[in-house]
Every structure is written in structure tokens, then in C-alpha cells.
C-alpha atoms as a PDB file:
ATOM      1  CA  UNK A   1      89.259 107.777 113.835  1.00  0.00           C
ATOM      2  CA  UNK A   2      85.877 106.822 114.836  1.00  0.00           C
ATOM      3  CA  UNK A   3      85.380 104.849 118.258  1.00  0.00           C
ATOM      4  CA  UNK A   4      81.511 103.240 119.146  1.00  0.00           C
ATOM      5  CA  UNK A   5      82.516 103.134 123.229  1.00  0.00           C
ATOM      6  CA  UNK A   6      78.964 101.109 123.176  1.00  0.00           C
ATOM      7  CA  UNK A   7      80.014  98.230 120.817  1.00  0.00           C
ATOM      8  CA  UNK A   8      83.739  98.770 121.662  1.00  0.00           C
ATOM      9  CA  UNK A   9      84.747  99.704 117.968  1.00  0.00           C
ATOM     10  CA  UNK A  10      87.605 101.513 116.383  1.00  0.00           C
ATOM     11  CA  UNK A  11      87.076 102.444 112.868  1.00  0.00           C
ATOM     12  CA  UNK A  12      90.211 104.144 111.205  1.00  0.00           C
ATOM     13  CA  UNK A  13      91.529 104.877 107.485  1.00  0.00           C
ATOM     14  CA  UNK A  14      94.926 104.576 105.979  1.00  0.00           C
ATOM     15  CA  UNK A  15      96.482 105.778 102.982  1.00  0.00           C
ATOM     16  CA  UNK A  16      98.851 104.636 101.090  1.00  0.00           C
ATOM     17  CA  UNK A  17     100.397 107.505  98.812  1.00  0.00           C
ATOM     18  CA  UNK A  18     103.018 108.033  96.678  1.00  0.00           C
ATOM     19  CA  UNK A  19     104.368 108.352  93.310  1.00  0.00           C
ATOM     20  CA  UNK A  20     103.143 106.704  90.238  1.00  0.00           C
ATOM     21  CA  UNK A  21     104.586 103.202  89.828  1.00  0.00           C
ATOM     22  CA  UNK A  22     106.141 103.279  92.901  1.00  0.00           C
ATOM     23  CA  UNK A  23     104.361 100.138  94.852  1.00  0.00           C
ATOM     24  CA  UNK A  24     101.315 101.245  96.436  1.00  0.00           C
ATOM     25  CA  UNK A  25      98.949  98.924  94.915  1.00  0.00           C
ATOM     26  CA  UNK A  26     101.550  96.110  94.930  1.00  0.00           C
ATOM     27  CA  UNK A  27     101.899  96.920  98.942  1.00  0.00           C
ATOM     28  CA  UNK A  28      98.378  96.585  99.517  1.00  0.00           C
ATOM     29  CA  UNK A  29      97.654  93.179  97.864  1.00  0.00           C
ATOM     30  CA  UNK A  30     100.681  91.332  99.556  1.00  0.00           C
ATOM     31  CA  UNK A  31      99.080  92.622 102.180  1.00  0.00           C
ATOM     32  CA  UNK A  32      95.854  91.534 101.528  1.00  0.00           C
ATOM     33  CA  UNK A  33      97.200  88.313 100.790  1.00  0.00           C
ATOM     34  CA  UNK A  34      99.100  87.629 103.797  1.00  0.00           C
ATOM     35  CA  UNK A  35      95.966  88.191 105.645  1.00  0.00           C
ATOM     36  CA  UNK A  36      94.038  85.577 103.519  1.00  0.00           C
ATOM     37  CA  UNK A  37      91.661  88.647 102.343  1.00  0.00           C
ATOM     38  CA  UNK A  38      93.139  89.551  98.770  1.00  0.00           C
ATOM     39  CA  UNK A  39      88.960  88.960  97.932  1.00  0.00           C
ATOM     40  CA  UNK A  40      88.212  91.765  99.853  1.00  0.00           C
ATOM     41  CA  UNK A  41      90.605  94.248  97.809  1.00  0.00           C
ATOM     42  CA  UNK A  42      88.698  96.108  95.319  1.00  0.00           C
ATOM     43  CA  UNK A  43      90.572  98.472  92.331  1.00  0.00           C
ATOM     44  CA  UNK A  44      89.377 100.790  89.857  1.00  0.00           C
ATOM     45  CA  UNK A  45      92.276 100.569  87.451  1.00  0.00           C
ATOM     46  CA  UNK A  46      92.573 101.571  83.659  1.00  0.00           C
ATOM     47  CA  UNK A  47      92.648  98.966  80.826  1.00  0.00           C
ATOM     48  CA  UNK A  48      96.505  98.694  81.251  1.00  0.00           C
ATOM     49  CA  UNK A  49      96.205  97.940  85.039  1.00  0.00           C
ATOM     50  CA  UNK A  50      97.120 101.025  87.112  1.00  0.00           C
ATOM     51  CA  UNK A  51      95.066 102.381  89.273  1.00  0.00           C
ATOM     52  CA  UNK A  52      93.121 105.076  88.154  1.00  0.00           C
ATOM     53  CA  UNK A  53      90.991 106.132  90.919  1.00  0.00           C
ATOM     54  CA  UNK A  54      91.748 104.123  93.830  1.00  0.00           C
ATOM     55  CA  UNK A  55      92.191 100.370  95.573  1.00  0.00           C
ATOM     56  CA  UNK A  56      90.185 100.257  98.728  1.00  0.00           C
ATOM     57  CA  UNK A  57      89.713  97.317 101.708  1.00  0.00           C
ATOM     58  CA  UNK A  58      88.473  96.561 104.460  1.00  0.00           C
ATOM     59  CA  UNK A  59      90.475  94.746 107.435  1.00  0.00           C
ATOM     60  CA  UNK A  60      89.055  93.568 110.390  1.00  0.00           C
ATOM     61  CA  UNK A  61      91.723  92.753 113.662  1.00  0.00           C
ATOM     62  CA  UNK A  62      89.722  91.366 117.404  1.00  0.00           C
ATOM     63  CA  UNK A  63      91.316  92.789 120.500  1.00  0.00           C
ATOM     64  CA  UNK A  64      89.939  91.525 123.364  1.00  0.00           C
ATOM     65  CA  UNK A  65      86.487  92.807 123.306  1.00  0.00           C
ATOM     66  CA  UNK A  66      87.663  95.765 120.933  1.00  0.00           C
ATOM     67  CA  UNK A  67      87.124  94.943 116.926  1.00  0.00           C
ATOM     68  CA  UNK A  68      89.234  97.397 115.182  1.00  0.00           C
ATOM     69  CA  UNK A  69      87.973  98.393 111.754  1.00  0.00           C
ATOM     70  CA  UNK A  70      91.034  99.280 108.976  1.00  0.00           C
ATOM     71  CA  UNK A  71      89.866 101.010 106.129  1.00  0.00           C
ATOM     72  CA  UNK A  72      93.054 100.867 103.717  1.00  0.00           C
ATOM     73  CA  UNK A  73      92.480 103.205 100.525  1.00  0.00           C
ATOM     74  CA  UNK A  74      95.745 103.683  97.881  1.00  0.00           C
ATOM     75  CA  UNK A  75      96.086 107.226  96.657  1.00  0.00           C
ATOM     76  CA  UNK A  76      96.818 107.373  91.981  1.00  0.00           C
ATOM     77  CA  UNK A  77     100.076 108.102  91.449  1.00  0.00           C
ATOM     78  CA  UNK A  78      99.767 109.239  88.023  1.00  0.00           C
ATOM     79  CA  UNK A  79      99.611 112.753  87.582  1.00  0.00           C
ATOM     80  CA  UNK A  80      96.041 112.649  85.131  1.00  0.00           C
ATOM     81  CA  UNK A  81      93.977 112.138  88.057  1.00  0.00           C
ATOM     82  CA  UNK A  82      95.892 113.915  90.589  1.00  0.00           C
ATOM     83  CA  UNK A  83      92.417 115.982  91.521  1.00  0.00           C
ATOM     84  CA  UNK A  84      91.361 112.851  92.726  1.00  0.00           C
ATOM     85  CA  UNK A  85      93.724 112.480  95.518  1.00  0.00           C
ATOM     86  CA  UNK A  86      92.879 114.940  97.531  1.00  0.00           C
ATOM     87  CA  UNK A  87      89.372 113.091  97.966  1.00  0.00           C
ATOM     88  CA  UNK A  88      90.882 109.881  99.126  1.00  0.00           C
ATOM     89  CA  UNK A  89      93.108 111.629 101.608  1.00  0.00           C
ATOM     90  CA  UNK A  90      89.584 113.019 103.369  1.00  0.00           C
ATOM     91  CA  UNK A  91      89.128 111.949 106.695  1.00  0.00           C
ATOM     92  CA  UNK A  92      92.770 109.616 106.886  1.00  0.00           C
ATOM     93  CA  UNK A  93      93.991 108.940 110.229  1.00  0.00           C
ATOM     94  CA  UNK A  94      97.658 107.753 109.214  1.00  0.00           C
ATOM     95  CA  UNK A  95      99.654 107.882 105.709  1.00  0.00           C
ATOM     96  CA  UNK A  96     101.966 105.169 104.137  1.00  0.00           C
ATOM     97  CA  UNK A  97     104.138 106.768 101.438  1.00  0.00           C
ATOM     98  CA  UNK A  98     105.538 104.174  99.698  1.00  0.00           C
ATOM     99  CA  UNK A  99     108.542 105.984  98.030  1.00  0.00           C
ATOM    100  CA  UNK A 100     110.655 104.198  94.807  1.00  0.00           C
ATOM    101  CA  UNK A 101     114.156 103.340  95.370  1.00  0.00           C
ATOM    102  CA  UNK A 102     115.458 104.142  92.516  1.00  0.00           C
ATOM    103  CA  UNK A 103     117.718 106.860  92.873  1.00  0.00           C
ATOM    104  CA  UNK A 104     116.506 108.200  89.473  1.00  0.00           C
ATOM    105  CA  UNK A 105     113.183 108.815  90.550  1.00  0.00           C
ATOM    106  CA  UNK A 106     113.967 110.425  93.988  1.00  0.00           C
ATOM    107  CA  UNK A 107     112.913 114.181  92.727  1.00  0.00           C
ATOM    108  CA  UNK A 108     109.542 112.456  91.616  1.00  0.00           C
ATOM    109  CA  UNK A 109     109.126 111.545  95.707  1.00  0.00           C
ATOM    110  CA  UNK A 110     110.524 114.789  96.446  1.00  0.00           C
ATOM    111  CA  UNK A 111     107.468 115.803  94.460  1.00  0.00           C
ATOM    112  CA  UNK A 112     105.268 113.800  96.146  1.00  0.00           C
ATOM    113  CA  UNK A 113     106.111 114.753  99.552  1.00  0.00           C
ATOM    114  CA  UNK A 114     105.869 118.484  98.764  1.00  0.00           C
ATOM    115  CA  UNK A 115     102.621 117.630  97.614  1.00  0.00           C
ATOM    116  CA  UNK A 116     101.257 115.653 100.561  1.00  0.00           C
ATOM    117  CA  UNK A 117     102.247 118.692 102.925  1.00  0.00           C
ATOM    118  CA  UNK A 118     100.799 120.982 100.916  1.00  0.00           C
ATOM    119  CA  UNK A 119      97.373 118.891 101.365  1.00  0.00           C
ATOM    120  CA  UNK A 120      97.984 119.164 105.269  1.00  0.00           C
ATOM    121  CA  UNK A 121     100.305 121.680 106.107  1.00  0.00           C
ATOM    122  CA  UNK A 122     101.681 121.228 109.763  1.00  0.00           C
ATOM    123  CA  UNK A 123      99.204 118.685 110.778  1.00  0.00           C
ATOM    124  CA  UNK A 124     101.725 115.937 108.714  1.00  0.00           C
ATOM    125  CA  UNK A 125     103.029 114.033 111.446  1.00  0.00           C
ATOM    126  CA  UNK A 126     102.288 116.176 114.098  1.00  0.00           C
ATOM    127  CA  UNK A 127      98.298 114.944 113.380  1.00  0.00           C
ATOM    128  CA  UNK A 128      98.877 113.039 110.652  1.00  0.00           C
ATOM    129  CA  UNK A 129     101.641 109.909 111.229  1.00  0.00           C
ATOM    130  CA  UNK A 130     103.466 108.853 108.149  1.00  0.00           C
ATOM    131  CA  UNK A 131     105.323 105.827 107.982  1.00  0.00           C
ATOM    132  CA  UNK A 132     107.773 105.525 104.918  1.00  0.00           C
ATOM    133  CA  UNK A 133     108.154 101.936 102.683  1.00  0.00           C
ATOM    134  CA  UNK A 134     110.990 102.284 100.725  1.00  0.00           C
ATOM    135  CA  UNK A 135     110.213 100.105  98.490  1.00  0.00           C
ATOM    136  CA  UNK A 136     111.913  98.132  95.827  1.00  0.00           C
ATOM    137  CA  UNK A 137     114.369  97.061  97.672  1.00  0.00           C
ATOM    138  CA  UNK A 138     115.335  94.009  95.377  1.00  0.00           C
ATOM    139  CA  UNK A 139     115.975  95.835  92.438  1.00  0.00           C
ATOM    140  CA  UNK A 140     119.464  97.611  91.859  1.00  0.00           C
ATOM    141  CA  UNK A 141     120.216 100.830  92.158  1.00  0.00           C
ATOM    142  CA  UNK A 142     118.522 101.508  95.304  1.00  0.00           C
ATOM    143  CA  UNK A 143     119.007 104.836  96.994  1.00  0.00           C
ATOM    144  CA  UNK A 144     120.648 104.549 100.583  1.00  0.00           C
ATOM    145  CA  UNK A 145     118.472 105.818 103.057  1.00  0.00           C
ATOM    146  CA  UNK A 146     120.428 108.461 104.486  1.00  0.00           C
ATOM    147  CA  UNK A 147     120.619 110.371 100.786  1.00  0.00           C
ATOM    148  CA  UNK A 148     116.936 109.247 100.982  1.00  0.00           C
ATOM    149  CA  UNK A 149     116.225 110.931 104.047  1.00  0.00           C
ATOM    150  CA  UNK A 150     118.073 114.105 103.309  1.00  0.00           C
ATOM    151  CA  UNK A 151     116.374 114.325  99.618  1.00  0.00           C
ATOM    152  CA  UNK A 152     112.592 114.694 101.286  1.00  0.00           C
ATOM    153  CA  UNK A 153     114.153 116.802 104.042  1.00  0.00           C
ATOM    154  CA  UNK A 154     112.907 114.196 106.954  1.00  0.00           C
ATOM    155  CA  UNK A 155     113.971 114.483 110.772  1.00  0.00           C
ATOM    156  CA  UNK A 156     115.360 111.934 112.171  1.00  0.00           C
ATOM    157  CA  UNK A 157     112.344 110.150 113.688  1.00  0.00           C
ATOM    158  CA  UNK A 158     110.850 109.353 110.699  1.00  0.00           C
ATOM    159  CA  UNK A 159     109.889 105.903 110.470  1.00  0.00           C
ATOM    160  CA  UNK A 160     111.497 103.736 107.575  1.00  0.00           C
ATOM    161  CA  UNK A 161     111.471 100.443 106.248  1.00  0.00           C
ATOM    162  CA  UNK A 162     112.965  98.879 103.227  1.00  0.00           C
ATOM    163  CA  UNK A 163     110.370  96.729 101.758  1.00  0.00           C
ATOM    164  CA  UNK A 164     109.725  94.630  98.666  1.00  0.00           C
ATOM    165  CA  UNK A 165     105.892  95.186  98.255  1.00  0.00           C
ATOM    166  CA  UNK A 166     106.394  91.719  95.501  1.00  0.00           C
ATOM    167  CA  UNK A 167     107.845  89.417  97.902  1.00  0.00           C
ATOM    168  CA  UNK A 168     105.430  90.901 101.002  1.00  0.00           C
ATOM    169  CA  UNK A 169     108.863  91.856 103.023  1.00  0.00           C
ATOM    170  CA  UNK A 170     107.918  94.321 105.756  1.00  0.00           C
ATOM    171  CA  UNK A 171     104.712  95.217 104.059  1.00  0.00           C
ATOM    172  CA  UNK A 172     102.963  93.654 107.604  1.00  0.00           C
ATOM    173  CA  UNK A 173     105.483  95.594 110.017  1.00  0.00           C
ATOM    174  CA  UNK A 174     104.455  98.759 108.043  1.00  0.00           C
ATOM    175  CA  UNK A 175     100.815  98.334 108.912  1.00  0.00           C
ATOM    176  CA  UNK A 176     101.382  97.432 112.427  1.00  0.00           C
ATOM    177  CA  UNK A 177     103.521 100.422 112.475  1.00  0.00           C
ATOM    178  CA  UNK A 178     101.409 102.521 111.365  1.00  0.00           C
ATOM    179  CA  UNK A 179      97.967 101.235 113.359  1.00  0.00           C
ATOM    180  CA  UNK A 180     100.807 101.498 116.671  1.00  0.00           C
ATOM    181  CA  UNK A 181     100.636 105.361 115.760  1.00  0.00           C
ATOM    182  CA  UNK A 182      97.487 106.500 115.633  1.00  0.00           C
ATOM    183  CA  UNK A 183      96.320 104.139 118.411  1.00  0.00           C
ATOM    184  CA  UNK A 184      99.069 105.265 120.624  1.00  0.00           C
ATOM    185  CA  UNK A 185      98.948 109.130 119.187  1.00  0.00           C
ATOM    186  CA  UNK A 186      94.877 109.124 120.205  1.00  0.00           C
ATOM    187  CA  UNK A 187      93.228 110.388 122.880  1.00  0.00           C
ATOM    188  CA  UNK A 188      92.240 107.312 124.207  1.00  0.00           C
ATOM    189  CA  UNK A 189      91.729 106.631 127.879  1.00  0.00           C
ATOM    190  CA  UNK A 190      92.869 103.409 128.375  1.00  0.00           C
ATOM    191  CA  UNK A 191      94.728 102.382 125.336  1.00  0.00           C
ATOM    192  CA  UNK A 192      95.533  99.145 127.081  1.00  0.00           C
ATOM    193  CA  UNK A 193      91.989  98.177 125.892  1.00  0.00           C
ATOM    194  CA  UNK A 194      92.509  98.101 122.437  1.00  0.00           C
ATOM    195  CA  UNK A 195      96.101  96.694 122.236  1.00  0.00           C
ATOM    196  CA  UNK A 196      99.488  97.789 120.652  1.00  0.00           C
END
């Protein structure tokens, strides 16, 4: 996280990882859309529509006299251009894994997960926040999240929500979430400032 004290801004990036398919992309444009912004997403995708680099956006929230700068990047699920993912985690202040509820697919977020500490080792969460979307909701079957929870090996203050990146359900108290972390989990003197 970058903060200008002089012009009283907070820059900070997010990342949304996960596994391939599972929503990330999806997440991010209902976001984008709720916001009024969707113009401001920008995707590198192949010719069949998934995202083969990254989507990146900007989002821009007024505090007071604080403007708070959200850089929101999406991480390729698909395992081609997994060397690519380790460039968009650079420099990320906070990580939303959006996991697939299907409980077919739960060793491919096991996978995922083993690979996102692997990129950080102990700074995940510690350093690092990570909020989970469970996402897919809607669609049947859906994994309970206490089979979830004990499949990626989580503690119990991990932070879950059950969204439905398609319908925009929770995809805004995920990103509020996850800016309350790593504005709250900063060194900042007077936090009250910048708003929670």
C-alpha cells in the first residue's frame, strides 16, 4: 500500500485468485457494474473469452479529504499461463480467492490454495489478508462450508461469503471486506482519517 500523506492518498492492489472457471472475472465485472464503472474494466482474454493474462481496474472511493485508490487485478486460472500469476500477485496488499462450489472441484481449490501459500509462505494472512467468495452459490451441488473449510485446511477466522458473482450477491461486501483489512491491518496513525 502506497500512502501520499501530502495529497492524502491511499493507493492499494487487490487480487482476485483462484481456480480456472471459478468466478473471478465474473466477480469483478458485477462489481464494476454496481459501481457504474464496468468501462473502466479492461481484459486480456483468449478468442473463447477467458482470461488469459489478466482483467485489471481502477476504483476510486472519497473519504473525507482521503481519495483511496483500488487497483483490482484478477489472477488466470487456467493452468497454461500459470507463470503469469506470480507477476500479478507482485506488490498485492489483500487477496480474494474466489473458490467454486462445486463439491467436484474442491481438490482443484485445494490446489489453488497450496499454490497461493507457496507464492507467500507465512506472510498469507498474517501480511497478506484473504477473504474467501464461495462462489456459485445458485447452482446445485454446492459444498457446505464447513467440508469447505476443512478441505483448504482454514482456521476458524477465515472470512467467508457465499456469493453469486452473476447476480452481484455479496460481491460488494467482499470488497469492503477486504479494503476493512488492510486499512485496519496498516500501520496507519490515525485510521479514523481514512474511514472503515
Amino acid at each position: 500500500m502506497l500512502i501520499d500523506w501530502s495529497q492524502h492518498i491511499i493507493q492499494t492492489k487487490i487480487v482476485y485468485y483462484g481456480p480456472a472457471m471459478s468466478g473471478k472475472t465474473e466477480s469483478i465485472r458485477a462489481l464494476f457494474k454496481h459501481l457504474n464503472i464496468l468501462s473502466r474494466l479492461e481484459s486480456i482474454e483468449t478468442t473463447s473469452g477467458r482470461t488469459l493474462f489478466f482483467d485489471y481496474g481502477p476504483i476510486e472511493l472519497v473519504h473525507g479529504d482521503w481519495i483511496i485508490q483500488i487497483h483490482i487485478w484478477s489472477a488466470t486460472g487456467q493452468d497454461y499461463y500459470a507463470e503469469t500469476r506470480s507477476t500479478v500477485l507482485a506488490g498485492t496488499d489483500g487477496i480474494v480467492f474466489v473458490a467454486d462450489s462445486n463439491p467436484s472441484l474442491i481438490h482443484e481449490n485445494l490446489r489453488c490454495w497450496e499454490e497461493l501459500k507457496g507464492f507467500f509462505g507465512p506472510q498469507l494472512s498474517t501480511n497478506i489478508p484473504v477473504v474467501f467468495a464461495l462462489n456459485k452459490r445458485d447452482l446445485w451441488p454446492a459444498i457446505n462450508q464447513f467440508d469447505f473449510v476443512n478441505a483448504l485446511e482454514l482456521n476458524g477466522t477465515s472470512l467467508i461469503f457465499e456469493t453469486v458473482a452473476t447476480q452481484g450477491t455479496f460481491v460488494i461486501e467482499v470488497l469492503q471486506e477486504m479494503l476493512r483489512n488492510i486499512l485496519l491491518g496498516s500501520n496507519l496513525a490515525q485510521p479514523k482519517k481514512i474511514g472503515t
